[in-house]
C-alpha atoms as a PDB file:
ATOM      1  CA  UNK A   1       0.000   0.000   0.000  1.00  0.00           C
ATOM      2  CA  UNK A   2       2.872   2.169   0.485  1.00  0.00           C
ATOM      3  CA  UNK A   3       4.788   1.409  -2.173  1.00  0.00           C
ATOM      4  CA  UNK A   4       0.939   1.692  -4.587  1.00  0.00           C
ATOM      5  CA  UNK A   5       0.161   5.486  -2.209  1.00  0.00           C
ATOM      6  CA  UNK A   6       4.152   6.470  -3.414  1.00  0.00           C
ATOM      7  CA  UNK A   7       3.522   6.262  -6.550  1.00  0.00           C
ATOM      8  CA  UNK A   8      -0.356   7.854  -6.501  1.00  0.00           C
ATOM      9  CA  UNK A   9       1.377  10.933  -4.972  1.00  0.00           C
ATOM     10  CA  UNK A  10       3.945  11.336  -7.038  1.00  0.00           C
ATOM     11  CA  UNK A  11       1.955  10.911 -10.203  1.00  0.00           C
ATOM     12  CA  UNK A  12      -0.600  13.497  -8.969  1.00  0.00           C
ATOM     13  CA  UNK A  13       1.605  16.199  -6.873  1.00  0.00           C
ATOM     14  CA  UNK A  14       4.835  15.826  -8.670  1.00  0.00           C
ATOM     15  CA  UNK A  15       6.730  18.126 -11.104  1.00  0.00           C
ATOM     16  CA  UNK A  16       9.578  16.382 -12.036  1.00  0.00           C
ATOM     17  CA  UNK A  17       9.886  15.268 -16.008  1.00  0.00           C
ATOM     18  CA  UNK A  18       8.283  11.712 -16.957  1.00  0.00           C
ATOM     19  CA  UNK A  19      11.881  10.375 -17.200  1.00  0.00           C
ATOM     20  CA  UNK A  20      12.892  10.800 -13.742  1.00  0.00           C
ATOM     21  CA  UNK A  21       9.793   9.627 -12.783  1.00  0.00           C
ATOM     22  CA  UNK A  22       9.914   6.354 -15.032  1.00  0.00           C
ATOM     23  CA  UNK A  23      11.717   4.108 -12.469  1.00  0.00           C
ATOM     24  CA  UNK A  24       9.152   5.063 -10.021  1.00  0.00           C
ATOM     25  CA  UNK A  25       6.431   4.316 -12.241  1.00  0.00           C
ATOM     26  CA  UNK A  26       8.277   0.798 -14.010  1.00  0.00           C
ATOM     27  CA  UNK A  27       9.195  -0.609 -10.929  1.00  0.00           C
ATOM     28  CA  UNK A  28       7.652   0.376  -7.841  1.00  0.00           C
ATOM     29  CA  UNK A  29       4.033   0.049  -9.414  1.00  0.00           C
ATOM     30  CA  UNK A  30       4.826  -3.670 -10.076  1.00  0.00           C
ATOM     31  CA  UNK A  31       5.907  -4.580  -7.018  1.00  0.00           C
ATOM     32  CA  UNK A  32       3.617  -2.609  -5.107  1.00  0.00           C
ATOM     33  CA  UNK A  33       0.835  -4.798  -7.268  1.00  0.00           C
ATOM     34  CA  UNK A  34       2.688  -7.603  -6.105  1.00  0.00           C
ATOM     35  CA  UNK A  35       2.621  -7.577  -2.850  1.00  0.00           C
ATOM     36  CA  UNK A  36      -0.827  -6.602  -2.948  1.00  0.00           C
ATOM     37  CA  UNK A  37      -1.637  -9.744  -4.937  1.00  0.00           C
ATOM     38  CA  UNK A  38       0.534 -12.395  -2.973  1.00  0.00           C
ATOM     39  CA  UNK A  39      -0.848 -10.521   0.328  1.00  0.00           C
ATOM     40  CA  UNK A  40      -4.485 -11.694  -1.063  1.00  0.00           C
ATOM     41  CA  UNK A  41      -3.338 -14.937  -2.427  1.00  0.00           C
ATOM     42  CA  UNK A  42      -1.797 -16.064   1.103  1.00  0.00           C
ATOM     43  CA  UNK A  43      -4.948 -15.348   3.018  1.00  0.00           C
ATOM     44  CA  UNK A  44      -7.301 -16.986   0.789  1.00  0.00           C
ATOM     45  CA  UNK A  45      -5.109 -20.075  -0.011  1.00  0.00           C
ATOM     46  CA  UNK A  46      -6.783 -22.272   2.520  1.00  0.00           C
ATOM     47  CA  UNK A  47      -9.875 -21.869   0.928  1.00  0.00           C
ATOM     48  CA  UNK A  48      -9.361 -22.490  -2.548  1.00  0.00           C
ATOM     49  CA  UNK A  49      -9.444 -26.325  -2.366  1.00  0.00           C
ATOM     50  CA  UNK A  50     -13.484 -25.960  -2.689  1.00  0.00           C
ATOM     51  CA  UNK A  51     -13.000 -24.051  -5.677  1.00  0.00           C
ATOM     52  CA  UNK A  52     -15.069 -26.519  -7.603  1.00  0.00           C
ATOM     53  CA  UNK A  53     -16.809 -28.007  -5.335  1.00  0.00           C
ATOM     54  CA  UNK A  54     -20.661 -27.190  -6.443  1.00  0.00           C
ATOM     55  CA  UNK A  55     -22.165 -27.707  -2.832  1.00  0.00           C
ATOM     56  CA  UNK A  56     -19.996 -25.144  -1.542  1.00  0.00           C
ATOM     57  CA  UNK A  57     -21.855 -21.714  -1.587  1.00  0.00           C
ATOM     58  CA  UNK A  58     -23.916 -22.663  -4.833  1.00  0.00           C
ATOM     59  CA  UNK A  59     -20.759 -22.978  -6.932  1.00  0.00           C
ATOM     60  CA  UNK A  60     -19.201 -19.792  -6.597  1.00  0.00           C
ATOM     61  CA  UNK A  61     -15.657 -19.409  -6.519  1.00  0.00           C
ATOM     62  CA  UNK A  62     -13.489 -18.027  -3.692  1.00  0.00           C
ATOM     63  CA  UNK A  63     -13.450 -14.462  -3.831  1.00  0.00           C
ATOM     64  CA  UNK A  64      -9.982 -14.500  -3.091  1.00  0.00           C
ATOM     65  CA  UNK A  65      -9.528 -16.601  -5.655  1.00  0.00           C
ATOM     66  CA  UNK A  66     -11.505 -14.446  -8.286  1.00  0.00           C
ATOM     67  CA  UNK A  67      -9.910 -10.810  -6.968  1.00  0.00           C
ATOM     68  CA  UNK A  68      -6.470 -11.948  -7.062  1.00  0.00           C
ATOM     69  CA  UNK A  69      -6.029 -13.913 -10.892  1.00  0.00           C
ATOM     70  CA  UNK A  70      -6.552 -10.835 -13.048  1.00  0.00           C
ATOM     71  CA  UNK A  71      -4.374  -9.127 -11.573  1.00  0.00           C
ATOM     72  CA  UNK A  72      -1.657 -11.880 -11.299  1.00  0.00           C
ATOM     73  CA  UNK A  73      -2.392 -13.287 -14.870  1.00  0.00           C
ATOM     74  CA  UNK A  74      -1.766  -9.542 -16.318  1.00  0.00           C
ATOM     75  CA  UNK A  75       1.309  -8.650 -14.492  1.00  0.00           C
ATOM     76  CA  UNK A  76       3.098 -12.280 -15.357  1.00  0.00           C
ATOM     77  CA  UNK A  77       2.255 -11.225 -18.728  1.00  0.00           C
ATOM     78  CA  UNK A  78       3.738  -8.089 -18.378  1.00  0.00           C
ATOM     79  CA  UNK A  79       6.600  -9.280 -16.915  1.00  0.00           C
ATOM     80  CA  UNK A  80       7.531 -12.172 -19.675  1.00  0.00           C
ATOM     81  CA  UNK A  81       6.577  -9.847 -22.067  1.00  0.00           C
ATOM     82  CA  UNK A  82       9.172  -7.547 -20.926  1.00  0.00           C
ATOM     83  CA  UNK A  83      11.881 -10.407 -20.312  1.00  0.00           C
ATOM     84  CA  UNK A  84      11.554 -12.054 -23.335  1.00  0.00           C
ATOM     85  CA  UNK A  85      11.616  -8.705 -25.346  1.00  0.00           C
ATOM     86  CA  UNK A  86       8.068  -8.893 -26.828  1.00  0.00           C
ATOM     87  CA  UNK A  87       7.001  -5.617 -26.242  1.00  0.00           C
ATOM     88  CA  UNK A  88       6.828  -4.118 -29.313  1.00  0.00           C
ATOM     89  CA  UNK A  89       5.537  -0.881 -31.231  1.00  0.00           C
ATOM     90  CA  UNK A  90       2.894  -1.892 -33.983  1.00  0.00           C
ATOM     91  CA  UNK A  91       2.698   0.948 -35.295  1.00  0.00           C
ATOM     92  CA  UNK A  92       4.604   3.870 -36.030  1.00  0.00           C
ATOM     93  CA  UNK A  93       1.844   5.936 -36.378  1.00  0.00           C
ATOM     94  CA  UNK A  94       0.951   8.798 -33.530  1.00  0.00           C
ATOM     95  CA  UNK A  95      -2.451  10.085 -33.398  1.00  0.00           C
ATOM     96  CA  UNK A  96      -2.156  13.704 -33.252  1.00  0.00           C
ATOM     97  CA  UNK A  97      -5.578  15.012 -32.857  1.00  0.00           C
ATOM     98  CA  UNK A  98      -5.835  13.414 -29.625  1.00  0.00           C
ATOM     99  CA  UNK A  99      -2.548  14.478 -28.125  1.00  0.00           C
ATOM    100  CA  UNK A 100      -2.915  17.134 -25.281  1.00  0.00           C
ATOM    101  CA  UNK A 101       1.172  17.952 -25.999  1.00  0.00           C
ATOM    102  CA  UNK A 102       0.426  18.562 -29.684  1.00  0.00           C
END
């Protein structure tokens, strides 16, 4: 949360350039998301071996469970993504007429 609030603050009260601020925002934010996610993950472990059972609440899934694999699934992507070098400009292409700088 402090890590997540660091970054929240600085993004909203800070007036440095975007490329001092690009370690904050490329590695704190992950790991701040992170924690968050193993910190849900570990308290909700113990119930997710009734995940399919159908008697248990009417089938529904843990909400632990349910909160905590978006997030995980789309930060392992991003971080494969960035180790394996897939991250990748289609396009070179920049849409001008919805640019605030231009």
């Amino acid at each position: 949360t402090t890590l997540l609030f660091c970054v929240a603050l600085r993004s909203l009260f800070g007036h440095a350039s975007w490329i001092r601020l690009k370690p904050l925002y490329a590695y704190m934010s992950p790991i701040g998301m992170w924690f968050g996610v193993v910190h849900v993950m570990a308290f909700g472990a113990k119930g997710w071996d009734t995940l399919f059972n159908k008697n248990y609440h009417n089938g529904q899934m843990s909400i632990t469970f349910v909160s905590s694999m978006l997030p995980a699934c789309v930060l392992l992507v991003h971080h494969l993504m960035g180790t394996f070098g897939t991250k990748k400009q289609v396009s070179n292409k920049t849409l001008w007429k919805h640019s605030m700088i231009y």
